[in-house]
C-alpha atoms as a PDB file:
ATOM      1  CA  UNK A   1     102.232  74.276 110.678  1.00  0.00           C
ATOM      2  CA  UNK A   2     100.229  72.332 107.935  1.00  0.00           C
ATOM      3  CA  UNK A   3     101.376  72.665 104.049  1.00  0.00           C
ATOM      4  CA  UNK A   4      98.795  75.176 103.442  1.00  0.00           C
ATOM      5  CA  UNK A   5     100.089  77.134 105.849  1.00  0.00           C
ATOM      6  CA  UNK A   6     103.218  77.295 103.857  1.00  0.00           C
ATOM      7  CA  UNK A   7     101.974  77.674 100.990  1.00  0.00           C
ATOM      8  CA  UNK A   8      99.914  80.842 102.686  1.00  0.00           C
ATOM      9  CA  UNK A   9     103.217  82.202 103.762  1.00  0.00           C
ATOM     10  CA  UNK A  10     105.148  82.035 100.451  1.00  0.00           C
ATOM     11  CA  UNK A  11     101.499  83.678  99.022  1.00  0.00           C
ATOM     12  CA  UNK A  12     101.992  86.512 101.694  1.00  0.00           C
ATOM     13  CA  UNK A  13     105.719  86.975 101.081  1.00  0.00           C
ATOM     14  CA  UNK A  14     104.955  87.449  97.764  1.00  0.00           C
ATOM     15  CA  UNK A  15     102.575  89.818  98.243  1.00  0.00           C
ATOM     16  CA  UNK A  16     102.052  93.443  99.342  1.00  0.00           C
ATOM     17  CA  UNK A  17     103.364  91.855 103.098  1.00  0.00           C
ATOM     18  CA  UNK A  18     106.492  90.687 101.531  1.00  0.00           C
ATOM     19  CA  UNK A  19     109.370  91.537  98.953  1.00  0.00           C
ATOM     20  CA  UNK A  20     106.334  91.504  95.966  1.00  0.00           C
ATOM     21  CA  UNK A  21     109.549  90.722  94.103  1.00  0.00           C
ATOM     22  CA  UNK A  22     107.362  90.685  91.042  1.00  0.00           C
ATOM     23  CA  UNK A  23     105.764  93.933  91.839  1.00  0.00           C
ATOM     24  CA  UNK A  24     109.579  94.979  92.233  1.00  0.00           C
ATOM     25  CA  UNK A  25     110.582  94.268  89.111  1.00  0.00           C
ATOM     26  CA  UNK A  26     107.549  95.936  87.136  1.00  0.00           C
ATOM     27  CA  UNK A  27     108.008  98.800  88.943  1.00  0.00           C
ATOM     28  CA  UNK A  28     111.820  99.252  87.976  1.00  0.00           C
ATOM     29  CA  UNK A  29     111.159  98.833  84.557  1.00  0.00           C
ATOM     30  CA  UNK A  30     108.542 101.209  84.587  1.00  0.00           C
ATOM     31  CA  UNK A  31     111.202 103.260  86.661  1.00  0.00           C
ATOM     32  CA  UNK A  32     114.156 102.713  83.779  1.00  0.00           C
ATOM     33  CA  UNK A  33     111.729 103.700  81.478  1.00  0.00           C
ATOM     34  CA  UNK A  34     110.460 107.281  83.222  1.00  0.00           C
ATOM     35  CA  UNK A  35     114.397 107.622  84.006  1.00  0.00           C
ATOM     36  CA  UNK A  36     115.949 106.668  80.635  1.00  0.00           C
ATOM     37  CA  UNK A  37     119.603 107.714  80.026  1.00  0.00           C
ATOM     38  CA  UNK A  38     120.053 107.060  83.720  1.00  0.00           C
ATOM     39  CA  UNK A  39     118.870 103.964  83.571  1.00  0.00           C
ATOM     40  CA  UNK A  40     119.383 103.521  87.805  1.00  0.00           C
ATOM     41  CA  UNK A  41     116.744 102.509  90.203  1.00  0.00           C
ATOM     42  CA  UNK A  42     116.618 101.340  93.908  1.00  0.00           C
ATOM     43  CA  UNK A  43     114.986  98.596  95.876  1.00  0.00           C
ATOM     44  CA  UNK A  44     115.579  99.028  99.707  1.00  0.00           C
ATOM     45  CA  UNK A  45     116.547  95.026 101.005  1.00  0.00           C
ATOM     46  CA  UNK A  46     118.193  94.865 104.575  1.00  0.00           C
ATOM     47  CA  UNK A  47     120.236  92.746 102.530  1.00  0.00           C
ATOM     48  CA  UNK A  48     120.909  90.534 104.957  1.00  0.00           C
ATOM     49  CA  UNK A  49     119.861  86.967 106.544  1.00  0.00           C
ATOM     50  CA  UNK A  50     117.907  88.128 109.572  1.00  0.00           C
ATOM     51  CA  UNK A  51     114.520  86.744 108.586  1.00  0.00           C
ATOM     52  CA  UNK A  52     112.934  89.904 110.058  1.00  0.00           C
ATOM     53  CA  UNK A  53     109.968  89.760 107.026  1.00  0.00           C
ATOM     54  CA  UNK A  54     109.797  85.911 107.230  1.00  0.00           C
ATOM     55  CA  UNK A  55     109.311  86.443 111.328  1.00  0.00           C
ATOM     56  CA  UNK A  56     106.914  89.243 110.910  1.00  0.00           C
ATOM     57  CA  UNK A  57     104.857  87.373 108.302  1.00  0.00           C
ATOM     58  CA  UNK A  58     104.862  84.024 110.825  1.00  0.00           C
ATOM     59  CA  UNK A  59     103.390  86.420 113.531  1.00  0.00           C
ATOM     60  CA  UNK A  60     100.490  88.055 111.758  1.00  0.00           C
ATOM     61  CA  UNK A  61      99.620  84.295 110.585  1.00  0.00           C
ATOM     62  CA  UNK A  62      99.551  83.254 113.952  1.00  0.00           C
ATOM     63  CA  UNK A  63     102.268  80.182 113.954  1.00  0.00           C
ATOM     64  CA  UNK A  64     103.406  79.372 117.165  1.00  0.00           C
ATOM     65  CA  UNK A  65     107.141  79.368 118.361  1.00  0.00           C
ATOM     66  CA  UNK A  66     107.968  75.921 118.099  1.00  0.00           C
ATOM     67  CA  UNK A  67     107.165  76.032 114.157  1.00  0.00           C
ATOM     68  CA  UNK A  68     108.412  79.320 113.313  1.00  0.00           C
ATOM     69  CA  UNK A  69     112.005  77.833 114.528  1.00  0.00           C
ATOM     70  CA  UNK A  70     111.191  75.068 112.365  1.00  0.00           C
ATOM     71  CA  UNK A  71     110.651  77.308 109.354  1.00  0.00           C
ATOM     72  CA  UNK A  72     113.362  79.757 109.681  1.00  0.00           C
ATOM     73  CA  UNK A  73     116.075  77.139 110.743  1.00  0.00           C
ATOM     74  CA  UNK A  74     114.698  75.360 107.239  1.00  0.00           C
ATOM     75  CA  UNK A  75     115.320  78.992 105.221  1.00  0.00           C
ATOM     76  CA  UNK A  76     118.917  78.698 106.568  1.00  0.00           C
ATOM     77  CA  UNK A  77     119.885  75.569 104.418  1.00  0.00           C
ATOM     78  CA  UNK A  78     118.467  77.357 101.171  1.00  0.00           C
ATOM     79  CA  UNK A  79     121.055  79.325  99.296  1.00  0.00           C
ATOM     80  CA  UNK A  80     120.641  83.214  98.813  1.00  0.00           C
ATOM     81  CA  UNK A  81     122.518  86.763 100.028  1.00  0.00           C
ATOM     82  CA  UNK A  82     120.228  87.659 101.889  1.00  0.00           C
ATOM     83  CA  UNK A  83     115.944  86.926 103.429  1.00  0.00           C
ATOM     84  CA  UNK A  84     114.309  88.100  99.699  1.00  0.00           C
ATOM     85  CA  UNK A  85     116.815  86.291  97.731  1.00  0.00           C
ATOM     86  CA  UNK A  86     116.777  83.157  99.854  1.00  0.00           C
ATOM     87  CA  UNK A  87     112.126  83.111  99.127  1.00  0.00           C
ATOM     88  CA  UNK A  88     112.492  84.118  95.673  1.00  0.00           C
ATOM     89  CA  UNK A  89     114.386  81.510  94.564  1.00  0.00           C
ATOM     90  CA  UNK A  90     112.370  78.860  96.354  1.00  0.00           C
ATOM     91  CA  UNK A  91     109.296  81.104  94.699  1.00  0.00           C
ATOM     92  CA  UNK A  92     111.078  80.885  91.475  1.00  0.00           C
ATOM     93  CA  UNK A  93     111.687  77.292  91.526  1.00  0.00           C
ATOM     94  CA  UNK A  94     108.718  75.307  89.965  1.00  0.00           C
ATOM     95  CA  UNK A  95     108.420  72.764  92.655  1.00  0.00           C
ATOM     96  CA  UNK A  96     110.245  75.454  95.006  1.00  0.00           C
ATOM     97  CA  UNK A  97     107.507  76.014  97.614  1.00  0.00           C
ATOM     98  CA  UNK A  98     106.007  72.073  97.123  1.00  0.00           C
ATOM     99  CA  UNK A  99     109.587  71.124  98.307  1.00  0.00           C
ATOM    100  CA  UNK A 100     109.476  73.560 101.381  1.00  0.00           C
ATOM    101  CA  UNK A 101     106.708  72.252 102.413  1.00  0.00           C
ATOM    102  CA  UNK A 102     107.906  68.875 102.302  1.00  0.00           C
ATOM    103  CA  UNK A 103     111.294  69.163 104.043  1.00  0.00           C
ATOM    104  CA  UNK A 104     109.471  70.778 106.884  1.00  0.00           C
ATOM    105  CA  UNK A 105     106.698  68.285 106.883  1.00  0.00           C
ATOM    106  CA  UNK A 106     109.198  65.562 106.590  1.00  0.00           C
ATOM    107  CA  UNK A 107     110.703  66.988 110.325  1.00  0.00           C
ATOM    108  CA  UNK A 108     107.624  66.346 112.023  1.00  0.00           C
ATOM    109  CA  UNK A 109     107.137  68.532 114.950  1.00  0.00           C
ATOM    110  CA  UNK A 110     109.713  67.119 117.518  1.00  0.00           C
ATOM    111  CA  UNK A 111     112.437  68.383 114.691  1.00  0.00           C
ATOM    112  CA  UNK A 112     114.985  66.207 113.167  1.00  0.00           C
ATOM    113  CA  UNK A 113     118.757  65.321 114.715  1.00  0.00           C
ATOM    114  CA  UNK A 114     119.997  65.457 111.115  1.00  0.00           C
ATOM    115  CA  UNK A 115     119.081  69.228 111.361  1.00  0.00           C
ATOM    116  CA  UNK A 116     120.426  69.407 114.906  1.00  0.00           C
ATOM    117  CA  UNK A 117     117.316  71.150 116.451  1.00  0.00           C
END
Protein backbone atom coordinates (compact mmCIF):
# COMPACT_ATOMS: atom_id res chain seq x y z
CA UNK A 1 0.00 0.00 0.00
CA UNK A 2 1.88 3.26 -1.06
CA UNK A 3 1.20 6.70 1.01
CA UNK A 4 -1.17 7.83 -1.54
CA UNK A 5 -3.04 5.07 -1.07
CA UNK A 6 -3.55 6.17 2.44
CA UNK A 7 -4.05 9.24 1.94
CA UNK A 8 -6.94 7.98 -0.75
CA UNK A 9 -8.44 6.01 2.04
CA UNK A 10 -8.64 8.71 4.77
CA UNK A 11 -10.13 10.96 1.48
CA UNK A 12 -12.79 8.11 1.03
CA UNK A 13 -13.55 7.71 4.73
CA UNK A 14 -14.21 11.08 4.81
CA UNK A 15 -16.36 11.12 2.19
CA UNK A 16 -19.86 10.02 1.10
CA UNK A 17 -18.11 6.13 1.54
CA UNK A 18 -17.27 6.89 5.05
CA UNK A 19 -18.49 8.58 8.41
CA UNK A 20 -18.46 12.25 6.25
CA UNK A 21 -18.04 13.25 9.89
CA UNK A 22 -18.06 16.77 8.57
CA UNK A 23 -21.13 16.26 6.55
CA UNK A 24 -22.41 14.83 10.04
CA UNK A 25 -21.99 17.62 11.86
CA UNK A 26 -23.58 20.23 9.30
CA UNK A 27 -26.33 18.22 9.04
CA UNK A 28 -27.11 18.14 12.92
CA UNK A 29 -26.89 21.63 13.19
CA UNK A 30 -29.07 22.16 10.46
CA UNK A 31 -31.15 19.37 12.32
CA UNK A 32 -31.01 21.41 15.95
CA UNK A 33 -31.99 24.21 14.12
CA UNK A 34 -35.34 22.68 12.14
CA UNK A 35 -35.90 20.88 15.71
CA UNK A 36 -35.29 23.77 18.14
CA UNK A 37 -36.63 23.35 21.73
CA UNK A 38 -35.75 19.71 21.27
CA UNK A 39 -32.60 20.32 20.44
CA UNK A 40 -31.89 16.12 19.88
CA UNK A 41 -30.54 14.55 16.82
CA UNK A 42 -29.11 11.07 15.85
CA UNK A 43 -26.12 9.73 14.00
CA UNK A 44 -26.32 5.86 13.56
CA UNK A 45 -22.32 4.56 14.50
CA UNK A 46 -22.02 0.70 15.18
CA UNK A 47 -20.20 2.24 17.85
CA UNK A 48 -17.87 -0.16 18.07
CA UNK A 49 -14.14 -1.24 16.96
CA UNK A 50 -14.94 -3.71 14.20
CA UNK A 51 -13.40 -1.81 11.31
CA UNK A 52 -16.33 -2.97 9.14
CA UNK A 53 -16.20 0.73 7.07
CA UNK A 54 -12.34 0.77 7.18
CA UNK A 55 -12.55 -3.08 5.62
CA UNK A 56 -15.20 -2.19 3.18
CA UNK A 57 -13.38 0.95 2.02
CA UNK A 58 -9.87 -1.31 1.67
CA UNK A 59 -11.96 -3.66 -0.64
CA UNK A 60 -13.52 -1.28 -3.12
CA UNK A 61 -9.80 0.27 -3.34
CA UNK A 62 -8.52 -2.91 -4.18
CA UNK A 63 -5.65 -3.46 -1.30
CA UNK A 64 -4.70 -6.82 -0.96
CA UNK A 65 -4.87 -8.94 2.33
CA UNK A 66 -1.51 -8.73 3.49
CA UNK A 67 -1.84 -4.73 3.71
CA UNK A 68 -5.26 -4.40 4.85
CA UNK A 69 -3.94 -6.44 8.13
CA UNK A 70 -1.29 -4.00 8.13
CA UNK A 71 -3.69 -1.07 8.19
CA UNK A 72 -6.29 -2.21 10.51
CA UNK A 73 -3.80 -3.81 13.07
CA UNK A 74 -2.18 0.01 12.79
CA UNK A 75 -5.98 1.62 13.60
CA UNK A 76 -5.84 -0.60 16.74
CA UNK A 77 -2.95 1.37 18.49
CA UNK A 78 -4.86 4.78 17.80
CA UNK A 79 -7.12 5.82 20.61
CA UNK A 80 -11.00 6.20 20.00
CA UNK A 81 -14.58 4.36 21.20
CA UNK A 82 -15.18 3.12 18.44
CA UNK A 83 -14.04 2.78 13.99
CA UNK A 84 -15.36 6.75 13.27
CA UNK A 85 -13.87 8.08 16.34
CA UNK A 86 -10.60 6.20 16.02
CA UNK A 87 -10.29 8.12 11.73
CA UNK A 88 -11.56 11.30 12.88
CA UNK A 89 -9.17 12.01 15.21
CA UNK A 90 -6.27 10.94 13.04
CA UNK A 91 -8.41 13.22 10.31
CA UNK A 92 -8.54 15.88 12.87
CA UNK A 93 -5.00 15.85 13.75
CA UNK A 94 -2.93 18.23 11.46
CA UNK A 95 -0.19 15.84 10.70
CA UNK A 96 -2.83 12.96 11.62
CA UNK A 97 -3.01 11.14 8.27
CA UNK A 98 0.98 12.20 7.29
CA UNK A 99 1.76 10.17 10.51
CA UNK A 100 -0.44 7.11 9.41
CA UNK A 101 1.12 6.90 6.60
CA UNK A 102 4.39 6.87 8.06
CA UNK A 103 4.00 4.29 10.86
CA UNK A 104 2.71 1.95 8.24
CA UNK A 105 5.39 2.80 5.78
CA UNK A 106 7.90 2.56 8.49
CA UNK A 107 6.64 -1.50 8.87
CA UNK A 108 7.61 -2.30 5.52
CA UNK A 109 5.68 -5.11 4.12
CA UNK A 110 7.09 -8.19 6.06
CA UNK A 111 5.44 -6.23 9.30
CA UNK A 112 7.32 -5.32 12.33
CA UNK A 113 8.05 -7.75 15.64
CA UNK A 114 7.58 -4.61 17.74
CA UNK A 115 3.91 -4.79 16.48
CA UNK A 116 3.89 -8.57 16.85
CA UNK A 117 2.48 -9.34 13.32
Amino acid sequence: MTRDQIYEFFSRFDGPEGCSLRSICLLAAIRLNNQGANGSFSWACPGDRSQTLSRQILNRMGIIAQDQKRFLAILEMYEGSCECEVLSNILEDGEGVKDFADDFLAMGSQGSPAYGF
